[in-house]
C-alpha atoms as a PDB file:
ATOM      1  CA  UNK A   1      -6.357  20.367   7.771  1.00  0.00           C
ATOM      2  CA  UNK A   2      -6.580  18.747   4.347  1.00  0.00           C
ATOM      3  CA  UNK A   3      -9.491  16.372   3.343  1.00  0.00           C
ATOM      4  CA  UNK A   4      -7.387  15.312   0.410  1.00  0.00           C
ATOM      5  CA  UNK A   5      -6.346  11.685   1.032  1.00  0.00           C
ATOM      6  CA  UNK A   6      -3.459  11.575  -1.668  1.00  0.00           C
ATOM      7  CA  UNK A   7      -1.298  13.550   0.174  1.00  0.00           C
ATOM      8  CA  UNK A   8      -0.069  12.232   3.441  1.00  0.00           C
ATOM      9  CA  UNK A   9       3.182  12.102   5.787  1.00  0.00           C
ATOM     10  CA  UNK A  10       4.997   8.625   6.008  1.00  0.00           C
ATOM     11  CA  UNK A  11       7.032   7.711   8.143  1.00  0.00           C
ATOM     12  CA  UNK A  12       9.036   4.927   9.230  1.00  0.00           C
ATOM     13  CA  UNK A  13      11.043   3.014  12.485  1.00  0.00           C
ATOM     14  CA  UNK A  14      10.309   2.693  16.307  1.00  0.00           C
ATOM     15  CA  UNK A  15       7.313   4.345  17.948  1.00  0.00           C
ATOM     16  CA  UNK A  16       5.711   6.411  19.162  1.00  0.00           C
ATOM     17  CA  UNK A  17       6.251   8.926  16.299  1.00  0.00           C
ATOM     18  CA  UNK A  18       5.356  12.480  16.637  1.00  0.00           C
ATOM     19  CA  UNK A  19       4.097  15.493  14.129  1.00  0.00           C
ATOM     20  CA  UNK A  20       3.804  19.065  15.570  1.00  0.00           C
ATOM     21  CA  UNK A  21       0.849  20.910  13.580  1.00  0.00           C
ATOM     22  CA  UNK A  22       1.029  24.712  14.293  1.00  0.00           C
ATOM     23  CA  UNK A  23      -2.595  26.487  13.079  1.00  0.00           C
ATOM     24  CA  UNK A  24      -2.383  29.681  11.481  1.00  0.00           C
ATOM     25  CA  UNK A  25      -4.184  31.222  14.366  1.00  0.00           C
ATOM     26  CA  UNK A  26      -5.323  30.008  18.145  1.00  0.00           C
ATOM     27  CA  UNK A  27      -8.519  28.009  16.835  1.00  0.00           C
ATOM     28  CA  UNK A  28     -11.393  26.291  19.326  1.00  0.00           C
ATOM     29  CA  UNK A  29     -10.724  22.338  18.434  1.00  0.00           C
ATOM     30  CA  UNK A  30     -13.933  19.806  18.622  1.00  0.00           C
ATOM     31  CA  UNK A  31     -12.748  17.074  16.654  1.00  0.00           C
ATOM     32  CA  UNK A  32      -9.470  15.053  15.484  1.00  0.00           C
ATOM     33  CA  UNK A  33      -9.623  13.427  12.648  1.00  0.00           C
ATOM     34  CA  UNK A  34      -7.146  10.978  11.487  1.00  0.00           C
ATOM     35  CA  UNK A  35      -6.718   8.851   7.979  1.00  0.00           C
ATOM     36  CA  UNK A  36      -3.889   6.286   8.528  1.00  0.00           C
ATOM     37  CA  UNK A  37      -2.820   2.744   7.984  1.00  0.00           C
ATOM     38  CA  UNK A  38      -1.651   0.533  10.523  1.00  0.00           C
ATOM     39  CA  UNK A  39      -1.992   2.419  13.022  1.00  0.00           C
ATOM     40  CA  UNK A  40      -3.144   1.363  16.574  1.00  0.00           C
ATOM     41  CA  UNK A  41      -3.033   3.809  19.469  1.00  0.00           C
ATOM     42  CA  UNK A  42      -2.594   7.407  19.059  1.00  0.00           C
ATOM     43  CA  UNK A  43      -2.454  10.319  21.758  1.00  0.00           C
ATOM     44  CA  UNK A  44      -3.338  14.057  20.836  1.00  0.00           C
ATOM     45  CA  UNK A  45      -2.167  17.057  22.829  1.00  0.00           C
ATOM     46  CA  UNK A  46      -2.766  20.539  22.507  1.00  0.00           C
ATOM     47  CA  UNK A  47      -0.592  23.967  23.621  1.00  0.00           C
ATOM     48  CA  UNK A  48      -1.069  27.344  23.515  1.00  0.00           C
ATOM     49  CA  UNK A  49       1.161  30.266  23.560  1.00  0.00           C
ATOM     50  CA  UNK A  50       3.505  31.559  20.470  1.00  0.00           C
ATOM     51  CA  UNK A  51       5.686  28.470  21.627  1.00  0.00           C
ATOM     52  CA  UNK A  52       4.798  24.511  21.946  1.00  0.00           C
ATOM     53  CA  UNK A  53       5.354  24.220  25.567  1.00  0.00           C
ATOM     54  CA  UNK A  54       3.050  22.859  28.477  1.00  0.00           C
ATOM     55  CA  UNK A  55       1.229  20.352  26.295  1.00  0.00           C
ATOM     56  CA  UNK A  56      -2.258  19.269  27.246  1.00  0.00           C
ATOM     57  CA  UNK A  57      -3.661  16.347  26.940  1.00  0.00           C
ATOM     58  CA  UNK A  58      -7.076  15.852  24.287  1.00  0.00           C
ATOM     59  CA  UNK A  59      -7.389  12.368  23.978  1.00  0.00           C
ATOM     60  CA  UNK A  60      -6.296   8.980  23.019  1.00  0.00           C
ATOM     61  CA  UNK A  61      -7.435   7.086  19.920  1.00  0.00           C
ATOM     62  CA  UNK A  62      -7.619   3.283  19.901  1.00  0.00           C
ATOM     63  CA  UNK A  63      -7.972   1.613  16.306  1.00  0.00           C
ATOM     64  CA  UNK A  64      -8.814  -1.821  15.634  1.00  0.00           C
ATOM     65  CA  UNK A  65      -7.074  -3.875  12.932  1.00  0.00           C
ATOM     66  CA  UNK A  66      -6.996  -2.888   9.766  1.00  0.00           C
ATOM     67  CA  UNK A  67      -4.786  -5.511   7.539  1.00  0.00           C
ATOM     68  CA  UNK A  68      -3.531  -2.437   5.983  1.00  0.00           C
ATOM     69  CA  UNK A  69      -6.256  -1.102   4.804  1.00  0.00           C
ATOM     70  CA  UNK A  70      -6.968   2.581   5.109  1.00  0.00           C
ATOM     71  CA  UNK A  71      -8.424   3.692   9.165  1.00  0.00           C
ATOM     72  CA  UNK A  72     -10.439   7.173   9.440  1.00  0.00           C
ATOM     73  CA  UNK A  73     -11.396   7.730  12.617  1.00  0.00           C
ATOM     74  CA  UNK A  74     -12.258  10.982  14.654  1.00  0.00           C
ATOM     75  CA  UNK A  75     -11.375  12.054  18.314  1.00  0.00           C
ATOM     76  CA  UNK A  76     -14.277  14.813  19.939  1.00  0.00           C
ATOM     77  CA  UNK A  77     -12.275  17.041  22.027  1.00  0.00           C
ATOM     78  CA  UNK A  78     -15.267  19.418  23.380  1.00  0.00           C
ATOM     79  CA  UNK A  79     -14.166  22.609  22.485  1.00  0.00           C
ATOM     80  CA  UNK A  80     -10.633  22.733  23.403  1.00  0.00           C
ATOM     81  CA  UNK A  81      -8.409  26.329  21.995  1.00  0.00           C
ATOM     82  CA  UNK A  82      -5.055  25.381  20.410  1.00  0.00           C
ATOM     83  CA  UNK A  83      -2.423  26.919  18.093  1.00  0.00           C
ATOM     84  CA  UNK A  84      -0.563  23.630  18.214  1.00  0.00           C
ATOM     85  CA  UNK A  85      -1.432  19.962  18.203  1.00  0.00           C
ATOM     86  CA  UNK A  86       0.484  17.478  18.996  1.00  0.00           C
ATOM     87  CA  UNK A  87      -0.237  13.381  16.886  1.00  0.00           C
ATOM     88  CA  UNK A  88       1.726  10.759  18.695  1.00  0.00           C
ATOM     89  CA  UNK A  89       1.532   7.589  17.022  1.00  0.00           C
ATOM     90  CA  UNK A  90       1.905   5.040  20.165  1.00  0.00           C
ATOM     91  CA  UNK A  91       1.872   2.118  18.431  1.00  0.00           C
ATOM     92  CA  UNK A  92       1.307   0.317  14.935  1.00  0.00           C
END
């Protein structure tokens, strides 16, 4: 959605931690990317519908360890339609 690494979302706490993205229009998803630190498992769902209901699984994301450094790595989906995606950071 934005290639611009200086801006991000931070968060904080007990996992998992969740962010809701809705498109501006149903869109045919191939690939996930995410650009995190300290990060280790992450699940991605996908709904569609004018509501965020009946989530379907996409995939899961395992990242090694990164000492903090920054991770970028990308989850092919096939070509799955969405208006809404769902990141769950499992773990950290």
């Amino acid at each position: 959605l934005n290639p611009d690494t200086s801006t991000f979302w931070s968060t904080g706490g007990m996992f998992p931690q969740e962010i809701v993205l809705k498109l501006g229009s149903s869109a045919n998803i191939s690939r996930v990317k995410l650009v995190s630190t300290n990060v280790r498992e992450v699940e991605v769902e996908r709904a569609e519908g004018p509501a965020p209901s009946g989530w379907d699984p996409v995939g899961t994301m395992e990242l090694g360890d990164s000492d903090g450094r920054l991770q970028s790595e990308a989850l092919d989906v096939g070509r799955s339609p969405a208006l809404f995606l769902k990141i769950r950071v499992m773990s950290g």
